[in-house]
Protein backbone atom coordinates (compact mmCIF):
# COMPACT_ATOMS: atom_id res chain seq x y z
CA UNK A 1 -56.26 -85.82 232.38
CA UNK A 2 -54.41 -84.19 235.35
CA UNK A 3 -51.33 -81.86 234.30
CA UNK A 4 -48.35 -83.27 236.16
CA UNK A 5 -46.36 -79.99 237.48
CA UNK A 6 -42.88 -81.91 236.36
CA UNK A 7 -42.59 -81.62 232.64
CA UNK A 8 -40.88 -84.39 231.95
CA UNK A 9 -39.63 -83.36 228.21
CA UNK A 10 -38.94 -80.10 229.52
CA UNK A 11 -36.76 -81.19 231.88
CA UNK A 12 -35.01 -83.43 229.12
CA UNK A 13 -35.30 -80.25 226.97
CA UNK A 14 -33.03 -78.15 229.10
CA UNK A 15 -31.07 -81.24 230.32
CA UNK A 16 -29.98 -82.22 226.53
CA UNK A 17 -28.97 -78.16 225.44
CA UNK A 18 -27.12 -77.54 229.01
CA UNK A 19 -24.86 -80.45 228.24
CA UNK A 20 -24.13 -79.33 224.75
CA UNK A 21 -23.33 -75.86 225.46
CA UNK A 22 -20.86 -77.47 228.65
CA UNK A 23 -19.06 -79.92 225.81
CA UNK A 24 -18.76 -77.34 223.26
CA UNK A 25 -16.83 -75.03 226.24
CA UNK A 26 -15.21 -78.14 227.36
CA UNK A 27 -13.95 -78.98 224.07
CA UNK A 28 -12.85 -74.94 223.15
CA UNK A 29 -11.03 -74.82 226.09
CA UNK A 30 -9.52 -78.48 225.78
CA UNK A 31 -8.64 -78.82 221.74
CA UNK A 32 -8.52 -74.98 221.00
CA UNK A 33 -9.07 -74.20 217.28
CA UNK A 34 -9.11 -78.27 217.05
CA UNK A 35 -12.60 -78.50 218.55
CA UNK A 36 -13.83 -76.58 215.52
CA UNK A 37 -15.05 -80.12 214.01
CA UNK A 38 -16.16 -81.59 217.69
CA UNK A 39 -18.47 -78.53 218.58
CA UNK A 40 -20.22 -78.66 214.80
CA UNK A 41 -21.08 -82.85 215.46
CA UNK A 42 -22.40 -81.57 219.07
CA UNK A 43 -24.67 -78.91 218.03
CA UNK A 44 -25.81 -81.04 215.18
CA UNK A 45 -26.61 -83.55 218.38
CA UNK A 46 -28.22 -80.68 219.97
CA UNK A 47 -30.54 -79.61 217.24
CA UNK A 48 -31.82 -82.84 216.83
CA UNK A 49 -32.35 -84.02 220.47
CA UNK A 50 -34.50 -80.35 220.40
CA UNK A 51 -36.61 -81.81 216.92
CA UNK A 52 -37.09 -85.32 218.59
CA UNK A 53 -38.68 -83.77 221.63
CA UNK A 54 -40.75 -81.13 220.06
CA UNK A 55 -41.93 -84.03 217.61
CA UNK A 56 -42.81 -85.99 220.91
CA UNK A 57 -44.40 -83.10 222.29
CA UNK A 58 -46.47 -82.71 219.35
CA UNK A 59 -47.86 -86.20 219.35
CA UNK A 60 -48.28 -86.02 222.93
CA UNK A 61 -50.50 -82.89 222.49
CA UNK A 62 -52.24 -84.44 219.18
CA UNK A 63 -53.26 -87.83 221.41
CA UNK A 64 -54.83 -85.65 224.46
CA UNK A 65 -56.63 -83.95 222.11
CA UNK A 66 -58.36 -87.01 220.27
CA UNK A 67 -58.64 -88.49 223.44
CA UNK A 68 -60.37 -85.22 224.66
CA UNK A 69 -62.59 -84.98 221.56
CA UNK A 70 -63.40 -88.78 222.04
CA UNK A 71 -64.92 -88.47 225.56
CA UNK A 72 -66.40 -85.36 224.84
CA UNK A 73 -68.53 -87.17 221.87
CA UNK A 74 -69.06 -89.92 224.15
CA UNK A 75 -70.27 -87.84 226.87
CA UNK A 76 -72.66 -85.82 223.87
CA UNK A 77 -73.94 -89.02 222.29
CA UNK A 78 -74.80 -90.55 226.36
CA UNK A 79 -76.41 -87.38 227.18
CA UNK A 80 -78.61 -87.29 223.75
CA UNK A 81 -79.67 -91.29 224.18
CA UNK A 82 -81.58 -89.85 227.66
């Protein structure tokens, strides 16, 4: 499989903690000692956008490499019928 050069779950990766961090300033700045509450639901959000990706990432990575071994035993069990 060709490696696309845009990492699409990277990209979502850094996308997901650079609007956290931005709300939890946001919210210090707007609330004060208020946003105490706000900033622990939004780094709760964060830390599980970051385990949903990495869990995607893993089964991305587990697929490609059954799909690698697959056509790799194909390719052993064609070259071994010759």
């Amino acid at each position: 499989m060709p490696q696309s050069s845009f990492d699409t779950l990277r990209a979502l990766a850094i996308g997901t903690q650079a609007l956290g961090l931005t709300l939890i300033i946001t919210l210090e700045t707007v609330l004060g000692d208020g946003a105490r509450p706000w900033q622990g639901v939004v780094l709760a959000a964060m830390v599980a956008c970051a385990l949903a990706i990495a869990l995607v990432r893993m089964y991305r990575n587990k697929r490609r490499q059954k799909q690698l071994a697959e056509h790799l035993e194909a390719s052993a069990s064609k070259n071994t019928k010759r």
